[in-house]
Every structure is written in structure tokens, then in C-alpha cells.
Protein backbone atom coordinates (compact mmCIF):
# COMPACT_ATOMS: atom_id res chain seq x y z
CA UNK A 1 88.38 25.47 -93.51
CA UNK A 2 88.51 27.71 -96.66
CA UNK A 3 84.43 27.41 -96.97
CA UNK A 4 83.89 28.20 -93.47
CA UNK A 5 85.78 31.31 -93.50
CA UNK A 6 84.62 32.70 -96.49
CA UNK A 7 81.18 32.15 -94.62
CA UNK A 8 82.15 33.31 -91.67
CA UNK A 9 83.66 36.84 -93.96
CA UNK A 10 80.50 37.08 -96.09
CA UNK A 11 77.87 36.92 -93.22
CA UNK A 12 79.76 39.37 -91.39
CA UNK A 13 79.70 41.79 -93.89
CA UNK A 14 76.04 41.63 -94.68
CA UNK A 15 75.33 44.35 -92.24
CA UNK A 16 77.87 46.80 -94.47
CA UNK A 17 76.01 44.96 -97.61
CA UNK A 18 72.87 45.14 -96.49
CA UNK A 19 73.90 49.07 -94.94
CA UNK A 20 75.17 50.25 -98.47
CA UNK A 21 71.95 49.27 -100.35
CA UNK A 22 70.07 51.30 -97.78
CA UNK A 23 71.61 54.10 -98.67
CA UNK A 24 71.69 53.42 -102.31
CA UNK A 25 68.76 51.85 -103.32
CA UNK A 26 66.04 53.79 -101.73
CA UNK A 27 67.01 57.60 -102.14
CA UNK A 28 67.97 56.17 -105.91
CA UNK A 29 64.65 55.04 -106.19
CA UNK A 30 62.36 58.36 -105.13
CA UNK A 31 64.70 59.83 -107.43
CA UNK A 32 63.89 58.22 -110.20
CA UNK A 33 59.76 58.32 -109.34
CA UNK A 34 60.74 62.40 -108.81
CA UNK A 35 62.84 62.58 -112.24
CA UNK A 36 59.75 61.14 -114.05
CA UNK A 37 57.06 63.32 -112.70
CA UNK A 38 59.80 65.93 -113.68
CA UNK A 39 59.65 64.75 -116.69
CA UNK A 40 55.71 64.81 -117.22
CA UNK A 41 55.21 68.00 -116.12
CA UNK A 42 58.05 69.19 -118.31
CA UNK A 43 55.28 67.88 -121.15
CA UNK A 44 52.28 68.93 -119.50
CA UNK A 45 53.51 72.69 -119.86
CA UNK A 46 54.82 72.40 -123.23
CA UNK A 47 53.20 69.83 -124.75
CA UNK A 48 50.20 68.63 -123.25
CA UNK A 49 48.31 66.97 -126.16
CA UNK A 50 50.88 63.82 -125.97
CA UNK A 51 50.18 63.08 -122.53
CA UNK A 52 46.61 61.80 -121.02
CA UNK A 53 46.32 64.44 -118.53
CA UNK A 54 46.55 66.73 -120.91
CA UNK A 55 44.38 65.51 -123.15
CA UNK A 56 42.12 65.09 -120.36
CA UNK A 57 42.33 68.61 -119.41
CA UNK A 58 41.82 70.28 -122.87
CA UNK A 59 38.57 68.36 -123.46
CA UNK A 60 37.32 69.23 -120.08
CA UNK A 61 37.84 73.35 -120.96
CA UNK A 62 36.32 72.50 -124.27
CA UNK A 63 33.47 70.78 -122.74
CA UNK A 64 33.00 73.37 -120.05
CA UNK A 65 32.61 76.37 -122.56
CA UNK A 66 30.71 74.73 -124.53
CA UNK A 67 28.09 73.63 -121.73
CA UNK A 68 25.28 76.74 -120.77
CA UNK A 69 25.45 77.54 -117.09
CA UNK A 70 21.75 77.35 -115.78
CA UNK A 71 20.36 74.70 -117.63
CA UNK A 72 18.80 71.77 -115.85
CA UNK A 73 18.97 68.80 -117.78
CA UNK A 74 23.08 69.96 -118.55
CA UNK A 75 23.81 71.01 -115.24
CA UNK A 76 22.45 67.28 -114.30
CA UNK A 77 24.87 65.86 -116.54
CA UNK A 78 28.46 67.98 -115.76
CA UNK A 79 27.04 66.21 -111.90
CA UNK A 80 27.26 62.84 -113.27
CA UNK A 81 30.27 63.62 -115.08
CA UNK A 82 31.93 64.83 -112.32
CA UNK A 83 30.78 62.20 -109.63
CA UNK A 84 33.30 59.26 -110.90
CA UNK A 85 36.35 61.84 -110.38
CA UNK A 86 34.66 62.81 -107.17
CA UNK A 87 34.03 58.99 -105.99
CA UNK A 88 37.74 58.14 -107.04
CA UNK A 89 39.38 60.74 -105.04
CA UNK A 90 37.23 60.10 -101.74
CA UNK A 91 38.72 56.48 -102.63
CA UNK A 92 41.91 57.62 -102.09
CA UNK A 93 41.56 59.84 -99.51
CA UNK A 94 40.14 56.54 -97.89
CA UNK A 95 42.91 54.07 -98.88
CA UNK A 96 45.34 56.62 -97.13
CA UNK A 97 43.71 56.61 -94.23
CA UNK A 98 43.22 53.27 -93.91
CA UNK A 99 47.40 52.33 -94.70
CA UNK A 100 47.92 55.23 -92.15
CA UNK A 101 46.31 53.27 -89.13
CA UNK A 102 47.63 49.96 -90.17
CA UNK A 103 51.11 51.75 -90.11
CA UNK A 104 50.28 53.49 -86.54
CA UNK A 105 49.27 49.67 -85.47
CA UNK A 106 52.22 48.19 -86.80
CA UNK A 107 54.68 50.85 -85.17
CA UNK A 108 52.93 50.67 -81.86
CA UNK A 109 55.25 48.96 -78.91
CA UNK A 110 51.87 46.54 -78.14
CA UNK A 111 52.23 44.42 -80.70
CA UNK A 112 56.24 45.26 -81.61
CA UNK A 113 55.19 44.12 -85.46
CA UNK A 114 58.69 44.47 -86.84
CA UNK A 115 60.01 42.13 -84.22
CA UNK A 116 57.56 39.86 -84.82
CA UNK A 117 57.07 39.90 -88.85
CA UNK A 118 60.78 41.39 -90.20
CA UNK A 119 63.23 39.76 -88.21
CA UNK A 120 64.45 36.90 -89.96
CA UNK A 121 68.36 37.02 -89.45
CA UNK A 122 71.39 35.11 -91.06
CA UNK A 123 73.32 34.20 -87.53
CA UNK A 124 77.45 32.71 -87.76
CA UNK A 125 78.42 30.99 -85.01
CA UNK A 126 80.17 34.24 -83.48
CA UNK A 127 76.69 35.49 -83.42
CA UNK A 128 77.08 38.34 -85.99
CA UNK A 129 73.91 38.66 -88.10
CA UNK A 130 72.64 40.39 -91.12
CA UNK A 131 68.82 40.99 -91.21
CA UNK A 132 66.92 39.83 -94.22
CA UNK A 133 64.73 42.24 -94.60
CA UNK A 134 67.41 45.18 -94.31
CA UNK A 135 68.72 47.27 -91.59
CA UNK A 136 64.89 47.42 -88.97
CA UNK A 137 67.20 49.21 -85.81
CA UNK A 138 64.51 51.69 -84.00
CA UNK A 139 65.62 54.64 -86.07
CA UNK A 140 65.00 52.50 -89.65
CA UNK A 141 61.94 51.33 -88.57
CA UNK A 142 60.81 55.27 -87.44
CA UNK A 143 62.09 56.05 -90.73
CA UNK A 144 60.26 53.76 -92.94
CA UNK A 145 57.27 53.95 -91.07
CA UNK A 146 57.64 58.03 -91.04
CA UNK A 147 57.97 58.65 -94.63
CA UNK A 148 55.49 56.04 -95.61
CA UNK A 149 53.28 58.11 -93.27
CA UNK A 150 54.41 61.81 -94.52
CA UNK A 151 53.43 60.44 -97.54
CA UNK A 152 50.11 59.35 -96.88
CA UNK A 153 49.30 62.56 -95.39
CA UNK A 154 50.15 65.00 -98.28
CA UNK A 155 48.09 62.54 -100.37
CA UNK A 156 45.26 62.00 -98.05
CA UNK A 157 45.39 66.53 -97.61
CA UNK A 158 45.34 66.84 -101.60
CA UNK A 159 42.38 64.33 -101.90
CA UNK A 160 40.45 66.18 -99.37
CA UNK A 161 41.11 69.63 -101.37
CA UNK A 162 40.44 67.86 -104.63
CA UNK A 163 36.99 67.15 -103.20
CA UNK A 164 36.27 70.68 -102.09
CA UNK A 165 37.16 71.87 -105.56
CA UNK A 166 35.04 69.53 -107.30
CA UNK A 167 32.25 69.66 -105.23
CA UNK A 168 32.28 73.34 -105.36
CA UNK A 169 32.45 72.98 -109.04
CA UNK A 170 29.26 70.96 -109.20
CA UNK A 171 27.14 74.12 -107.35
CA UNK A 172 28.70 76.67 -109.77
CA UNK A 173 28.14 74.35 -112.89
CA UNK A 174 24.62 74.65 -111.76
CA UNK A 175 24.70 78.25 -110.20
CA UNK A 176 22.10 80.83 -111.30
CA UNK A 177 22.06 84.28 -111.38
CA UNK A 178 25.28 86.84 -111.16
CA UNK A 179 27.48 83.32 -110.31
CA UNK A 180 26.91 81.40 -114.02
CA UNK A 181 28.11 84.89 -115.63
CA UNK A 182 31.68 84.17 -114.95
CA UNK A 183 32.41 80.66 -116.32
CA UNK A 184 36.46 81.21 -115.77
CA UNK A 185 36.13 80.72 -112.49
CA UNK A 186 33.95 77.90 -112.47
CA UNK A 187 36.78 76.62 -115.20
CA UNK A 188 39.33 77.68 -112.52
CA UNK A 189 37.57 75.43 -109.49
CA UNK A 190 37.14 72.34 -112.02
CA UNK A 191 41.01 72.31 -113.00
CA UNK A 192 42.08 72.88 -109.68
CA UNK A 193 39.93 69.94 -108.17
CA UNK A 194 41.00 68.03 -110.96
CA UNK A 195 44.85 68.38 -110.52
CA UNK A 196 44.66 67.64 -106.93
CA UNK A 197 42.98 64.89 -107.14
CA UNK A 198 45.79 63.43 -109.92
CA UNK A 199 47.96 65.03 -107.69
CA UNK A 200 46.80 62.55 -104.42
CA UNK A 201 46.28 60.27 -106.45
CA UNK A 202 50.16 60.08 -107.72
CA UNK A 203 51.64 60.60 -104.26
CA UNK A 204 49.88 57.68 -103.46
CA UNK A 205 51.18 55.74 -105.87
CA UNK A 206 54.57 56.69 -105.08
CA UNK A 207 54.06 55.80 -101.38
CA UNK A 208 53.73 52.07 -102.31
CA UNK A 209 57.59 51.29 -102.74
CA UNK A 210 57.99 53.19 -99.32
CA UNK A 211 56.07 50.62 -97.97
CA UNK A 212 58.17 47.88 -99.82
CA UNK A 213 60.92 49.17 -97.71
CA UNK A 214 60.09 47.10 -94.61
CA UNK A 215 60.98 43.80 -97.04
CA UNK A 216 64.30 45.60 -97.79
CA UNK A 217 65.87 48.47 -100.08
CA UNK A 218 65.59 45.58 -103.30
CA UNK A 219 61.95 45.60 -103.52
CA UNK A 220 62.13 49.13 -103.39
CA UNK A 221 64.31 49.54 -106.45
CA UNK A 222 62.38 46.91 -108.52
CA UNK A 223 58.86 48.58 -107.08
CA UNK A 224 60.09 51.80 -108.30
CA UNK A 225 61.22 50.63 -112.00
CA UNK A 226 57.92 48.79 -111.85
CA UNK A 227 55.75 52.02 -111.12
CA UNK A 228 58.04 54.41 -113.68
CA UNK A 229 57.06 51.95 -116.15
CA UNK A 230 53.46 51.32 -115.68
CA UNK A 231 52.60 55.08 -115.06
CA UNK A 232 54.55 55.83 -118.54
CA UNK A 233 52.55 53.73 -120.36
CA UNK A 234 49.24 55.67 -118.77
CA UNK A 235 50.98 59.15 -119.21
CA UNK A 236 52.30 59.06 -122.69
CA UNK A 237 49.25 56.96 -124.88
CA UNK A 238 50.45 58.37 -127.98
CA UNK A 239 53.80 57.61 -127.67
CA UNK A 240 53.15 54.03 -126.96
CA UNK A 241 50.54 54.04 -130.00
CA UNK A 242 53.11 55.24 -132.24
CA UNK A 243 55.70 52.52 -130.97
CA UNK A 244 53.32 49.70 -131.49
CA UNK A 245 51.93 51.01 -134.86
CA UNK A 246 55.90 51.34 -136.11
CA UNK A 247 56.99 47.47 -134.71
CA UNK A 248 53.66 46.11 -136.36
């Protein structure tokens, strides 16, 4: 009689469990992805050379100055330089379109998805339930479908401007006349592209553990830690050089 109430107690409660992680784990877990960018661009301004896109970026401006507006054969190469950044981004801006229709599909009343696919419940006799998957009520579901979506906007918008910029960069790499006489503002158009196309490329990233969300607010937590953790040891090479050189 003990066991079954107990039961009867816990299941009933895993709405209020299930409720409190909800609101715990998930705005915990964009603010730790939002702390660590904080964090990197905290470096990137004062001390780019210890991070990779700083690195990245210095070389570039070296490389840049160095190269003589108007010649053929190095105009032809700064193109194939700049035509793996320029394939990745349109990658990107793909991926987030694609995610954004299977979310529009998934959300549409036709094939009622998250009635279908996240609706595993724990049922008591009294018929109280908890869902497995977290709270999916219609305002949930709008809300992790929505910010999944707001997401993949903003990254799919920076893509597209990282592609302008670079593709306008290729032209002025290559410009003659009055245009190759001001190489700041080719350097200007290159950097820009550049940093919105990391910039897509992150929010991106960060839109994965919103998707997590429709398996519940744990994946989103671990999905999170995960992403902090792999992106640091991108970000920071030297750091993590130094660490393994030191425990060897």
C-alpha cells in the first residue's frame, strides 16, 4: 500500500518535476552558450592571437596587404582562397533553410507531429500523467518550434550577408583602376563577410540544443555543456596546446 502511494505521489508530481526543469534547464542553458561567446569576444578584442578567429583574422589582413590589387594570376588565387569560406556559408545558409521547413512541417495541424512522435506519457490509474518528453501543451510546442525558428532565421540572414560581403570582396580583390587604390576597404568587405559568416555559422550551432528541446529540457542541458565544450576546444588552440604539452 506504501509502494503504491509513493507511485501514485511521484507520478503526480512529474508535471511540477517535469514543469521546474523547463524553466530551469533551458534558459540555464542559452545562458551558458551566451556567457561563452561573451567570453570569446571578450578575447577577440583584447587578445586575439590566443583564439583561432583571431588568428585567422590577422593572417588574412597580413595576406591582403601583402597581395597587389590588379594582378591576374593573384587575383585568381585570393578567388580560390575565398571560395571554401564562400561554399561553407551558402552551406549554412542551406542547412537553415532546410531545418526551417522540416520545423514548419512538423508544426503544421496536417500531420499534428508532436502528437504523433512526443507523446509518450507516464499514466496512474487516476489518469494524471507526466509527459516524457517534457511539458508539449500548444504554447510549448509554439515555443520550441518558435525559437528554434527565430534562430534559424538570424543565422540563415547573416549567411546571406556573409555571402554578399565575400562575393563583393572577390570583384574588388580583382578590381582595376580608381577601385584597387583603396585596399582598406576591400580589407573592410573581406572582414565583414568573414565575421558574418562565423557569425551564422555560430547561431547555428547554438540552435541545435533548441531543437533538443522537443526530447525534453535534459538533452538541452547536456547538448549545451556538449557544444561549450567542443567549440572551446576550436576557439582557444593554444590554450589546449599548452595544457597537453604541460600533462605530457
Amino acid at each position: 500500500m506504501n509502494t503504491r502511494k509513493y507511485i501514485h505521489i511521484h507520478i503526480m508530481g512529474g508535471g511540477s518535476v517535469i514543469l521546474l526543469l523547463d524553466t530551469i534547464l533551458v534558459p540555464a542553458s542559452l545562458l551558458i552558450t551566451i556567457s561563452y561567446h561573451a567570453y570569446l569576444y571578450h578575447y577577440l578584442r583584447h587578445k586575439p592571437s590566443l583564439t583561432t578567429i583571431g588568428l585567422n583574422a590577422m593572417k588574412r589582413r597580413c595576406w591582403l596587404r601583402e597581395l597587389n590589387q590588379g594582378d591576374d594570376k593573384k587575383g585568381m588565387l585570393a578567388i580560390q582562397s575565398l571560395r571554401n569560406t564562400l561554399m561553407a556559408t551558402i552551406l549554412t545558409a542551406t542547412v537553415t533553410i532546410i531545418i526551417s521547413l522540416c520545423l514548419a512541417a512538423l508544426t503544421n495541424n496536417t500531420f499534428d507531429a508532436a502528437n504523433h512522435l512526443l507523446n509518450l506519457r507516464l499514466n496512474n490509474n487516476n489518469g494524471h500523467s507526466a509527459n516524457f518528453f517534457g511539458l508539449q501543451s500548444g504554447k510549448i510546442i509554439v515555443l520550441k518550434y518558435g525559437s528554434a525558428s527565430i534562430f534559424l532565421l538570424a543565422s540563415f540572414l547573416c549567411s546571406s550577408m556573409a555571402i554578399a560581403c565575400l562575393v563583393d570582396a572577390n570583384f574588388l580583390i580583382n578590381a582595376l583602376g580608381d577601385f584597387s587604390s583603396f585596399p582598406d576597404y576591400t580589407e573592410t568587405v573581406m572582414e565583414r563577410g568573414f565575421t558574418m559568416a562565423v557569425v551564422g555559422n555560430r547561431v547555428l550551432c547554438t540552435t541545435f540544443p533548441l531543437l533538443m528541446w522537443m526530447f525534453g529540457p535534459v538533452p538541452v542541458a547536456l547538448s549545451s555543456l556538449a557544444l561549450v565544450g567542443a567549440l572551446y576546444e576550436l576557439d582557444f588552440p593554444t590554450t589546449t596546446i599548452k595544457s597537453n604539452t604541460t600533462s605530457s
